[in-house]
Protein backbone atom coordinates (compact mmCIF):
# COMPACT_ATOMS: atom_id res chain seq x y z
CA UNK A 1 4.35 1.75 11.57
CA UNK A 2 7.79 2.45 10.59
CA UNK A 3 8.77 4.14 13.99
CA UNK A 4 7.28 0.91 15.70
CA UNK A 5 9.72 -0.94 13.34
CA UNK A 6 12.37 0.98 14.47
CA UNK A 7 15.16 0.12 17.05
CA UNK A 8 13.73 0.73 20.44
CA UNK A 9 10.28 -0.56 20.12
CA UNK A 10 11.81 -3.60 18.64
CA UNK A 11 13.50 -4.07 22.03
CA UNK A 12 10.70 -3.40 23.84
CA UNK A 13 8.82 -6.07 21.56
CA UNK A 14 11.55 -8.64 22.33
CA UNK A 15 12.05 -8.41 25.64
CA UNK A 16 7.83 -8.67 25.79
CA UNK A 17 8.37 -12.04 23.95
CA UNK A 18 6.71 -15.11 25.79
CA UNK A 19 7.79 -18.11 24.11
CA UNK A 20 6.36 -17.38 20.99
CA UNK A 21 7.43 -15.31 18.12
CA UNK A 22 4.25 -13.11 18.97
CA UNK A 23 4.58 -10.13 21.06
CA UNK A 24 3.28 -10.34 24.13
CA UNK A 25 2.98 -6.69 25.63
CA UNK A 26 0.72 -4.23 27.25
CA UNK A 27 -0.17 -1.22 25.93
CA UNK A 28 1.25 1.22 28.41
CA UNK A 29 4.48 -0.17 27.33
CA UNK A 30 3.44 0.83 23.57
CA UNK A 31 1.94 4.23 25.21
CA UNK A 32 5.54 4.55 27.30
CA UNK A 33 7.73 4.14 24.04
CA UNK A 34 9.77 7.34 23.74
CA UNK A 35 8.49 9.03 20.65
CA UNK A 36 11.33 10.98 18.51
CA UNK A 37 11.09 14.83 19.18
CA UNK A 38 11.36 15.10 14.75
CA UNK A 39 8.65 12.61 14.55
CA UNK A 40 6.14 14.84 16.27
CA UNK A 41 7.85 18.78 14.88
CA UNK A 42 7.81 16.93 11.10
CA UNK A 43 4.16 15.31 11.34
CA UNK A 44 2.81 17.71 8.49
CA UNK A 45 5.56 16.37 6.17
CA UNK A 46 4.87 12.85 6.96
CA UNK A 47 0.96 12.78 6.97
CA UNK A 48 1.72 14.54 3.30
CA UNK A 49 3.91 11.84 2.10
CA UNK A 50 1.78 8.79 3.62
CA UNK A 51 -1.07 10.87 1.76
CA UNK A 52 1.15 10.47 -1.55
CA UNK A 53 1.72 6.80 -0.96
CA UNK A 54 -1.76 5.57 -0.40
CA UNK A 55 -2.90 7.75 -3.58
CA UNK A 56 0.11 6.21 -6.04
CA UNK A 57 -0.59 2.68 -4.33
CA UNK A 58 -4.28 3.34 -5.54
CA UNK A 59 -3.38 4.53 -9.16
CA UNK A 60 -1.02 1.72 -9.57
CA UNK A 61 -3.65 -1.30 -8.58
CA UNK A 62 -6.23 0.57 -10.98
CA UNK A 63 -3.34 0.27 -13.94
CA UNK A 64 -2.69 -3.41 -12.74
CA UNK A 65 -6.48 -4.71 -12.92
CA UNK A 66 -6.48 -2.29 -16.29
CA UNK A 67 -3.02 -4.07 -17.46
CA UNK A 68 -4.88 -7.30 -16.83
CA UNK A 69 -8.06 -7.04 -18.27
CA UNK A 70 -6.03 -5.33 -21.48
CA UNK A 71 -4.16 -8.55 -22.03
CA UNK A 72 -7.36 -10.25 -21.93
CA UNK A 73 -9.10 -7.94 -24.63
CA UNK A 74 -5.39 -8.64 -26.61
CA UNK A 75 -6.08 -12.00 -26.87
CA UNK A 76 -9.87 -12.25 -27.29
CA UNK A 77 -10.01 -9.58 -29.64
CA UNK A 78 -7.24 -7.89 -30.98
CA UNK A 79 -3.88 -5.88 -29.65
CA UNK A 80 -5.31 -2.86 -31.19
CA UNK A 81 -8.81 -3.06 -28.79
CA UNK A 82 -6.03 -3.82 -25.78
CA UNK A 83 -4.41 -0.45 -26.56
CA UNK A 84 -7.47 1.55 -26.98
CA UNK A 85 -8.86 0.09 -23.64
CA UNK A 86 -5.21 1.36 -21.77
CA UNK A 87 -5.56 4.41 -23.40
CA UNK A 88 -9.42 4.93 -22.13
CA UNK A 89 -8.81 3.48 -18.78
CA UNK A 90 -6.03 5.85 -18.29
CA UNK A 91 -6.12 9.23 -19.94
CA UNK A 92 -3.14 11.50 -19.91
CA UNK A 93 -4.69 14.04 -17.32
CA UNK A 94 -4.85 11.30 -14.80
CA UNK A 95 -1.26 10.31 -14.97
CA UNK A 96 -0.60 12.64 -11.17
């Protein structure tokens, strides 16, 4: 995705333009975009980190919906339930 945001296919992508600000292009001119020689040598590095991402992006909607239903248990019950909930719903080994 962020290659395809890049520069060149962005040209590509506007000069496909047909009146519209949808892209309008066939895919052998995706499949003819010149891929960078450090894309394709680094590809271990980058599967790792997109890896990373999509496991943080996880852990941090799991402490948002936990955040949320915390502040709900703070004001139904008590701030002291709240914190004990956080604490349960995210124990110290899980924190990466």
């Amino acid at each position: 995705m962020i290659y395809l945001r890049s520069r060149l296919p962005q040209i590509v992508f506007k000069w496909s333009q047909d009146g519209s600000n949808h892209p309008r292009f066939d895919e052998r001119e995706l499949l003819n975009l010149p891929v960078p020689r450090a894309l394709i040598s680094d590809q271990a590095t980058y599967q790792t980190a997109v890896r990373h991402m999509v496991t943080h992006r996880q852990r941090a909607t799991r402490l948002l919906d936990a955040a949320k239903r915390a502040v709900e248990i703070a004001i139904e019950e008590s701030e002291a339930s709240a914190l004990a909930y956080l604490a349960a719903a995210n124990p110290p080994d899980a924190a990466d």
